[in-house]
PDB file of N, CA and C in Angstrom:
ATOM      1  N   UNK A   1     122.667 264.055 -50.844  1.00  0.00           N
ATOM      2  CA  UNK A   1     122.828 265.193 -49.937  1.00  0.00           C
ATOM      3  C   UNK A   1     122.287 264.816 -48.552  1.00  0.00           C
ATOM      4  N   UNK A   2     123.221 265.249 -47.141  1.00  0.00           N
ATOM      5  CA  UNK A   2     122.871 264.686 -46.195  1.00  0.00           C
ATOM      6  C   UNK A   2     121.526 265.843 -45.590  1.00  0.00           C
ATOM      7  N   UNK A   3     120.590 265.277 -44.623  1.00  0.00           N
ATOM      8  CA  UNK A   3     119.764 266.406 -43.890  1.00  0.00           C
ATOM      9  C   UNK A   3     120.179 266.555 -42.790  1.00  0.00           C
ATOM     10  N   UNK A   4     119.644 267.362 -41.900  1.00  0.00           N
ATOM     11  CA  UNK A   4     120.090 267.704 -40.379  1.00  0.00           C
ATOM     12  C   UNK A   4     118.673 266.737 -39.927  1.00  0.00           C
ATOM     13  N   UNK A   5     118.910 266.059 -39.070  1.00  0.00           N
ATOM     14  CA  UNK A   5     117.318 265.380 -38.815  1.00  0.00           C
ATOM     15  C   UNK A   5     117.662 265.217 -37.211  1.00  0.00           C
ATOM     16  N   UNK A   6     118.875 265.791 -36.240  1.00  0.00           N
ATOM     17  CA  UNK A   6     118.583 265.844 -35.061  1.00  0.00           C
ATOM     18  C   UNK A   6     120.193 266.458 -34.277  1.00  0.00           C
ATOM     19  N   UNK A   7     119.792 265.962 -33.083  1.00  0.00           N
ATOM     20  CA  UNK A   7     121.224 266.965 -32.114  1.00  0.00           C
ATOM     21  C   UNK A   7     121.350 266.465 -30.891  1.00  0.00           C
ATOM     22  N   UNK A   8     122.659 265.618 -31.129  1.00  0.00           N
ATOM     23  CA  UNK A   8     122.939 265.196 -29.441  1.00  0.00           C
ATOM     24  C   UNK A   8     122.872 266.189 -27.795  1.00  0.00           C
ATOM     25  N   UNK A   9     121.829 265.639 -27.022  1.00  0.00           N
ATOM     26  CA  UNK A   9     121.844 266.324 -25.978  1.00  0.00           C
ATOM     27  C   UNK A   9     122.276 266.169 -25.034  1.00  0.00           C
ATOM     28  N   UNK A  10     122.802 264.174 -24.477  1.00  0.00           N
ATOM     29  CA  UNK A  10     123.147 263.872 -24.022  1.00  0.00           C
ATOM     30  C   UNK A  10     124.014 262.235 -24.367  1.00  0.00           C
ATOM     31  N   UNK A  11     125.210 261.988 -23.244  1.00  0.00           N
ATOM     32  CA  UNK A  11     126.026 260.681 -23.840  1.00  0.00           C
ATOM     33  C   UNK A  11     126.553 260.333 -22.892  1.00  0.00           C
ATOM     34  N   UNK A  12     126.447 259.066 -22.892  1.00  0.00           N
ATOM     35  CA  UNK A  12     126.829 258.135 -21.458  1.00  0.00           C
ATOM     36  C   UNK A  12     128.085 257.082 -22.279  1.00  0.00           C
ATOM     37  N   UNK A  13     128.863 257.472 -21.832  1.00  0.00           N
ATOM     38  CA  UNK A  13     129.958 257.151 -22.056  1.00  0.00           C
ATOM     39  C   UNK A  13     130.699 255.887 -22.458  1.00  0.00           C
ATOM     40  N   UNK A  14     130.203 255.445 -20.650  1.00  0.00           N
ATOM     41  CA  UNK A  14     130.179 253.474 -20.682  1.00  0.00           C
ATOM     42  C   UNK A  14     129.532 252.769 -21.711  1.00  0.00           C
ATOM     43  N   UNK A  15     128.517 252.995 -21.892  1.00  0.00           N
ATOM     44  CA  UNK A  15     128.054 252.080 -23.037  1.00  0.00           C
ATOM     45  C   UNK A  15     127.598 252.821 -24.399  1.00  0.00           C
ATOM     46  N   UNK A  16     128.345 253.755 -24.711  1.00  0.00           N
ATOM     47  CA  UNK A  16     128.337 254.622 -26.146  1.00  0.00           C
ATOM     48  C   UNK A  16     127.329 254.698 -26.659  1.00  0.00           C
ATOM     49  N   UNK A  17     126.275 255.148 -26.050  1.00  0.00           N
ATOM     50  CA  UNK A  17     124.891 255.505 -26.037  1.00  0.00           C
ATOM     51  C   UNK A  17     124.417 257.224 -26.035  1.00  0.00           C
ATOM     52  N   UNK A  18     124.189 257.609 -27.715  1.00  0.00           N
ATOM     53  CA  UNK A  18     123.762 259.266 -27.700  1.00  0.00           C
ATOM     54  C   UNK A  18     122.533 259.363 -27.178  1.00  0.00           C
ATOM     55  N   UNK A  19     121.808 259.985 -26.749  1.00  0.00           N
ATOM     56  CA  UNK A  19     120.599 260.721 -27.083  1.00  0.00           C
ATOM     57  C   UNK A  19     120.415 261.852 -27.513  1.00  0.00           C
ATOM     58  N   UNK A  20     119.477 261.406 -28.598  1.00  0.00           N
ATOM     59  CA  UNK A  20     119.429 262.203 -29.919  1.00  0.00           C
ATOM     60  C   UNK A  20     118.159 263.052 -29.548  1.00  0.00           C
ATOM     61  N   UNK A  21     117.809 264.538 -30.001  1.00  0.00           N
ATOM     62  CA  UNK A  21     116.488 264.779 -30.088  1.00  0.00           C
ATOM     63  C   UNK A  21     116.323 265.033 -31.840  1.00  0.00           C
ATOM     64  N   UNK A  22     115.522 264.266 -31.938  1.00  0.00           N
ATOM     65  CA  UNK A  22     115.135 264.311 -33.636  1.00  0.00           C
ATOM     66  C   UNK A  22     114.090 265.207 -34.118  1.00  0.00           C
ATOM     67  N   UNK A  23     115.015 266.029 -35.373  1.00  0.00           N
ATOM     68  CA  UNK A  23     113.943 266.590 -36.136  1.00  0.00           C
ATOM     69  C   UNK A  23     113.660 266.299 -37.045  1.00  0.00           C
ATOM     70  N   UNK A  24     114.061 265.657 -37.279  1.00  0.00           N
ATOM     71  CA  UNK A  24     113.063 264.492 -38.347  1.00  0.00           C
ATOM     72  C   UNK A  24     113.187 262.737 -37.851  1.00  0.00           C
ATOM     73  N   UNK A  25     112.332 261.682 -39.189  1.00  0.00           N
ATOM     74  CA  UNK A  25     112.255 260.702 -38.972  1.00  0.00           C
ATOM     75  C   UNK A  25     113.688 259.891 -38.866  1.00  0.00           C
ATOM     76  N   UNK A  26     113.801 258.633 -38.370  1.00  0.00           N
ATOM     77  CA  UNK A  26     114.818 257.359 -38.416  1.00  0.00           C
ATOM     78  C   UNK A  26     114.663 256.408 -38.374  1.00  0.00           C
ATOM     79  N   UNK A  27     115.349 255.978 -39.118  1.00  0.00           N
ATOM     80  CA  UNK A  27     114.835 254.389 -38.940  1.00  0.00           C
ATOM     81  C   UNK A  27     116.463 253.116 -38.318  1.00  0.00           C
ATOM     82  N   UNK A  28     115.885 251.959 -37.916  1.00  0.00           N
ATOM     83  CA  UNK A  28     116.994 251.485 -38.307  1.00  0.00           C
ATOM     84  C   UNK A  28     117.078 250.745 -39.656  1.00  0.00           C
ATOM     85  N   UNK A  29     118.897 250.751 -39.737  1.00  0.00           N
ATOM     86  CA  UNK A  29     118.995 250.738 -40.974  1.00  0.00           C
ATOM     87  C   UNK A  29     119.599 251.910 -41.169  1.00  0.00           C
ATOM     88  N   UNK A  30     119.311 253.086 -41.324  1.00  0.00           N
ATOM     89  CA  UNK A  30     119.809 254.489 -41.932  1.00  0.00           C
ATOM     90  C   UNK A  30     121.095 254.669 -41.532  1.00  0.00           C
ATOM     91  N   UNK A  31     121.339 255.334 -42.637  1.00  0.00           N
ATOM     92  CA  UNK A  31     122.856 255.593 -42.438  1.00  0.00           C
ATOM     93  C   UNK A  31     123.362 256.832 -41.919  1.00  0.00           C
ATOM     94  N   UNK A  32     123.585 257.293 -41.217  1.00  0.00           N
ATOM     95  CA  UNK A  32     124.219 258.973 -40.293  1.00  0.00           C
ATOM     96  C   UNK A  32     124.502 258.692 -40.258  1.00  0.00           C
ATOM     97  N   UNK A  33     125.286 260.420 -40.055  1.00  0.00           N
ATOM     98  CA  UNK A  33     126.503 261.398 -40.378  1.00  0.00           C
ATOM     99  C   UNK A  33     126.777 262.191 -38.848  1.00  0.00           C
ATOM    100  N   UNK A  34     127.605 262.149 -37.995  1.00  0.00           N
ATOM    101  CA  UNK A  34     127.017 262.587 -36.501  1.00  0.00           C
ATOM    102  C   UNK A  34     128.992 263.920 -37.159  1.00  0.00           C
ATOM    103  N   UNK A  35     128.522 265.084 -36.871  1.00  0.00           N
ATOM    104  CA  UNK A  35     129.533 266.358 -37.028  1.00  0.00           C
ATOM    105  C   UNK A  35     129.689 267.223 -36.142  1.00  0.00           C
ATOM    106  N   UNK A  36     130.277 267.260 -35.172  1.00  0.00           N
ATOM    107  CA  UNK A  36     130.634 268.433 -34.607  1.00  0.00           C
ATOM    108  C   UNK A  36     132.078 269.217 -34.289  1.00  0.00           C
ATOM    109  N   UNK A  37     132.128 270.096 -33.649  1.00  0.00           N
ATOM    110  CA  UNK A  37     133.879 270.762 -33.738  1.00  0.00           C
ATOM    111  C   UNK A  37     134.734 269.834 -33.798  1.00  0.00           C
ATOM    112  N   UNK A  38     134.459 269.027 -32.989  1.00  0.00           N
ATOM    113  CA  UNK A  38     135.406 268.001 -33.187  1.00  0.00           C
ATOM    114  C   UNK A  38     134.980 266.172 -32.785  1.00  0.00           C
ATOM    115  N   UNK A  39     134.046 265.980 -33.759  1.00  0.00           N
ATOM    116  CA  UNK A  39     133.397 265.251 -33.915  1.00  0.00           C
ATOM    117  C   UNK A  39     132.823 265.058 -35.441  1.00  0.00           C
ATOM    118  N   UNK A  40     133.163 263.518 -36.210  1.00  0.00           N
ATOM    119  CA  UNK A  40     132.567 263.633 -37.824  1.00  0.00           C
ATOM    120  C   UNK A  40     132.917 262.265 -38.201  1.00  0.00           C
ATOM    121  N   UNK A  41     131.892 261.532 -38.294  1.00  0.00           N
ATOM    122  CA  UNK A  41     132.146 260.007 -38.671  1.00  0.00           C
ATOM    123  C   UNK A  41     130.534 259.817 -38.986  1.00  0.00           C
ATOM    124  N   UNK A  42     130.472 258.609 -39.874  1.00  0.00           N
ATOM    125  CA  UNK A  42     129.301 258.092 -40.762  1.00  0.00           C
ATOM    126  C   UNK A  42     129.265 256.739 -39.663  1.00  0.00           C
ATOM    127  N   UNK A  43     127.907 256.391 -39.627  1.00  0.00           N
ATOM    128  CA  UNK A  43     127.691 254.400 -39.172  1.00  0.00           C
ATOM    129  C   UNK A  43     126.328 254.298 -39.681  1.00  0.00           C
ATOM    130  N   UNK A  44     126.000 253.325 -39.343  1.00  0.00           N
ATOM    131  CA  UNK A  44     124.725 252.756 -40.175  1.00  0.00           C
ATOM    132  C   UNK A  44     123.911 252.577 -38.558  1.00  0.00           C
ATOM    133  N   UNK A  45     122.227 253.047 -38.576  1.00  0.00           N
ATOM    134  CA  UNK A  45     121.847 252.801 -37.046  1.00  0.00           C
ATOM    135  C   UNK A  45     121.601 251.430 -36.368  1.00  0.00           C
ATOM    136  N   UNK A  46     122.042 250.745 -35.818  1.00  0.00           N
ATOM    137  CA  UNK A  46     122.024 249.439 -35.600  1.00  0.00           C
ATOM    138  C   UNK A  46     120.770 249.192 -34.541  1.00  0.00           C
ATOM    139  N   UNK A  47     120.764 250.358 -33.701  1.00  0.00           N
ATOM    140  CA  UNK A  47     119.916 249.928 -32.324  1.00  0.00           C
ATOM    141  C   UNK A  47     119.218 251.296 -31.763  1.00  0.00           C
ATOM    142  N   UNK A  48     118.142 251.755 -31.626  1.00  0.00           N
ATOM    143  CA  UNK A  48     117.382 252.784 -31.316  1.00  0.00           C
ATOM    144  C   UNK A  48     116.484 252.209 -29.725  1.00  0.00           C
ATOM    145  N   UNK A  49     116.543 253.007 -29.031  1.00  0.00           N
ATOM    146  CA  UNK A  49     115.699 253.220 -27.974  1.00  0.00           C
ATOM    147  C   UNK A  49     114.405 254.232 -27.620  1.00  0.00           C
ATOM    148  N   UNK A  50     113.746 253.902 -26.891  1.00  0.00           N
ATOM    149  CA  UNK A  50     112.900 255.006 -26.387  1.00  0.00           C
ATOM    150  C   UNK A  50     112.163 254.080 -24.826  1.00  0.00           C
ATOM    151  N   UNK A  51     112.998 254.537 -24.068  1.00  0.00           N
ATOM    152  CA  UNK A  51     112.270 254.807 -22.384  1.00  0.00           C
ATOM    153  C   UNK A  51     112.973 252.812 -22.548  1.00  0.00           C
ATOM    154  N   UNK A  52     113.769 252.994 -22.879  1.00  0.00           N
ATOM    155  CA  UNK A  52     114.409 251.287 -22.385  1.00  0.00           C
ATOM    156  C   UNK A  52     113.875 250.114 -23.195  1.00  0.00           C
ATOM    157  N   UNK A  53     113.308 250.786 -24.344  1.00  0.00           N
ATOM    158  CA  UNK A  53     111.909 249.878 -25.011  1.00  0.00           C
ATOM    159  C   UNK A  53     113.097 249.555 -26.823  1.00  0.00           C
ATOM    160  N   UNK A  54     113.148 248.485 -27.099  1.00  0.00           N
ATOM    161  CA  UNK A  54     114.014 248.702 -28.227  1.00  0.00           C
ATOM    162  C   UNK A  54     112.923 249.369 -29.434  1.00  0.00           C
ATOM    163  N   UNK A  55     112.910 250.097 -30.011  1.00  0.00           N
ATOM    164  CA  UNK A  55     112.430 250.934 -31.624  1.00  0.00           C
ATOM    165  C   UNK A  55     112.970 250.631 -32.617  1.00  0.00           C
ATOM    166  N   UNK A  56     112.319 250.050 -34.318  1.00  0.00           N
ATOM    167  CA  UNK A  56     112.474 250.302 -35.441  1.00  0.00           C
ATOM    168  C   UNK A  56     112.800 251.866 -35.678  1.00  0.00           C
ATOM    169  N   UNK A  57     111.376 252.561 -35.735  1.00  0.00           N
ATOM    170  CA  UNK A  57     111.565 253.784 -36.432  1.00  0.00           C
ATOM    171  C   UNK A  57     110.950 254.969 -35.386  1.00  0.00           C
ATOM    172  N   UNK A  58     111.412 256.019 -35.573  1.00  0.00           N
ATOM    173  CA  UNK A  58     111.633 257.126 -34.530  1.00  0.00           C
ATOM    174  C   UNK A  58     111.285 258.488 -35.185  1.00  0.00           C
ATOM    175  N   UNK A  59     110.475 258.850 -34.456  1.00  0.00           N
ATOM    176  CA  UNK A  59     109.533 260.200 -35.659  1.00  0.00           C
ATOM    177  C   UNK A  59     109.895 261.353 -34.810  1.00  0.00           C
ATOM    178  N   UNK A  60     109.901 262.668 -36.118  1.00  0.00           N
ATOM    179  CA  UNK A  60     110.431 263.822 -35.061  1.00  0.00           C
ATOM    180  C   UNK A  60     109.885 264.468 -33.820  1.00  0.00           C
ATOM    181  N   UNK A  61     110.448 265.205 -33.353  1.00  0.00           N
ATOM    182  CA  UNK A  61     109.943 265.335 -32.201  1.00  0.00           C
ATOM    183  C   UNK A  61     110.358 264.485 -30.919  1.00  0.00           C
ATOM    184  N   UNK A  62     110.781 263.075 -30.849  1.00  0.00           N
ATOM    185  CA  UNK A  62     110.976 262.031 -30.040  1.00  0.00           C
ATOM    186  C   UNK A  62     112.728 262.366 -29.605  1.00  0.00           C
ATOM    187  N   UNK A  63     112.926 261.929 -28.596  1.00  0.00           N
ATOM    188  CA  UNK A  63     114.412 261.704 -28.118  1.00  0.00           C
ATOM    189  C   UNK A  63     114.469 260.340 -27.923  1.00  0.00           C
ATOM    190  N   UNK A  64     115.348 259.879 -28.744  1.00  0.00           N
ATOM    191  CA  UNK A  64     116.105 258.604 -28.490  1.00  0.00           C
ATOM    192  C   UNK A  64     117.197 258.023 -28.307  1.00  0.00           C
ATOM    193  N   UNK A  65     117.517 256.916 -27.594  1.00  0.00           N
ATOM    194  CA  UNK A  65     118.956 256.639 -27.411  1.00  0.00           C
ATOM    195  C   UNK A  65     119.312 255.675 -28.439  1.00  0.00           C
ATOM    196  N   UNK A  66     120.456 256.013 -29.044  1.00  0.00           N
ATOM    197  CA  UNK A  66     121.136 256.084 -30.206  1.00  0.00           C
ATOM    198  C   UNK A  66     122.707 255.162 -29.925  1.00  0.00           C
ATOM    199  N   UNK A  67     122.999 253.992 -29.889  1.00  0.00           N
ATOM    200  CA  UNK A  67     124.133 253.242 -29.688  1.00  0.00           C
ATOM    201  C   UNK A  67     125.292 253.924 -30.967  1.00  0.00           C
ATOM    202  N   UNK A  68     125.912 254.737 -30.093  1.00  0.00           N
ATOM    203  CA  UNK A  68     127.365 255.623 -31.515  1.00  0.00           C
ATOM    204  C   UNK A  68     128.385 254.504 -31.185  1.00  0.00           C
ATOM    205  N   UNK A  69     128.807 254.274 -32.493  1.00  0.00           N
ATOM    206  CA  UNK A  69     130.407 254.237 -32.562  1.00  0.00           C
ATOM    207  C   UNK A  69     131.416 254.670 -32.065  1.00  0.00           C
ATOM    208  N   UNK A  70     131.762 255.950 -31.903  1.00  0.00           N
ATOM    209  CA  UNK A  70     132.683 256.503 -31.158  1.00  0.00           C
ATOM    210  C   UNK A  70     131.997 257.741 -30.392  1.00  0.00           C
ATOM    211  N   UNK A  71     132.865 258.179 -29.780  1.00  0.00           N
ATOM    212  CA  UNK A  71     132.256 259.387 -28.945  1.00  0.00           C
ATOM    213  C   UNK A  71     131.804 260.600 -29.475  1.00  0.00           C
ATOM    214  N   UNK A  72     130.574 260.832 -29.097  1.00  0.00           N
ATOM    215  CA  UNK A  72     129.857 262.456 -29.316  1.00  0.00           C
ATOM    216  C   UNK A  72     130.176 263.486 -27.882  1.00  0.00           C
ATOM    217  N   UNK A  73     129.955 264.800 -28.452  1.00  0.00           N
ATOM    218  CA  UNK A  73     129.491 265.407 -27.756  1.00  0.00           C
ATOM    219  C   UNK A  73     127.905 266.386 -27.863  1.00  0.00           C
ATOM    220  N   UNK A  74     128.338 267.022 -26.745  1.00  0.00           N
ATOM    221  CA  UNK A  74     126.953 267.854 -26.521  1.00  0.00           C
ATOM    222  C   UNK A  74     126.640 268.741 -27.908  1.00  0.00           C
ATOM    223  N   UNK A  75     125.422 268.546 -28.268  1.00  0.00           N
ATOM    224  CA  UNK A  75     125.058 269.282 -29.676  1.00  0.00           C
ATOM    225  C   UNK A  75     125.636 269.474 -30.742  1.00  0.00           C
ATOM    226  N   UNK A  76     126.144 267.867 -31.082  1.00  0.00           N
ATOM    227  CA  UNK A  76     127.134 267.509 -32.207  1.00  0.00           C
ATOM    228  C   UNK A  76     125.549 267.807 -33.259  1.00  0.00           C
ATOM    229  N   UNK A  77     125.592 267.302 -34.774  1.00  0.00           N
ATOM    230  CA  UNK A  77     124.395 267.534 -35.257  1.00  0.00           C
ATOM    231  C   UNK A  77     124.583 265.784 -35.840  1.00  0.00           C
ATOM    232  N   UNK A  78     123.029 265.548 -35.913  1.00  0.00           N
ATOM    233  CA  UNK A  78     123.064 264.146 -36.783  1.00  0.00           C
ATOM    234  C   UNK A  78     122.699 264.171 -38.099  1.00  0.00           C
ATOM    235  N   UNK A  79     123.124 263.928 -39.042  1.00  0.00           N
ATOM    236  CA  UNK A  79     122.417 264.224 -40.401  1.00  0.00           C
ATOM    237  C   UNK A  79     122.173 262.866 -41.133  1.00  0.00           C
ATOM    238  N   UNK A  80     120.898 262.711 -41.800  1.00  0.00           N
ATOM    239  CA  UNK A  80     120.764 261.222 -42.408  1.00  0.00           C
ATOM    240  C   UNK A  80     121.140 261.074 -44.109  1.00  0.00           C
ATOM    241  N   UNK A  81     122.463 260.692 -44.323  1.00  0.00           N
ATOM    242  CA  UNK A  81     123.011 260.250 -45.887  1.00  0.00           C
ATOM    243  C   UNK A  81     121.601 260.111 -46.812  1.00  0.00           C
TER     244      UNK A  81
END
């Protein structure tokens, strides 16, 4: 069963980069679920940011930039498989 563990707030286009604000933990490695109206595809997290700094793991509360697969939008939800 998937959780809700965060919510795109923002996405830069050029280099397919979400930022996520997380309510819960991440790691890389994990596998999300990113869903919205019209938005719904699974990837595995390959690459996490915080302030330009590369991150393993990302605890709630934190906003991070999130390298997507395809395009999000604004307050798609992220859920972790």
């Amino acid at each position: 069963m998937s959780k809700e563990i965060g919510k795109i707030v923002k996405y830069f286009d050029k280099v397919s980069v979400a930022v996520v604000e997380l309510s819960g933990n991440l790691n890389v490695g994990d596998k999300i679920h990113i869903k919205g109206t019209t938005t719904d595809f699974n990837q595995k997290v390959e690459s996490m940011q915080v302030e330009h700094e590369k991150i393993e793991k990302a605890k709630k509360g934190q906003s991070i930039g999130l390298k997507v697969d395809e395009r999000v939008r604004l307050n798609d939800r992220v859920f972790i498989e």
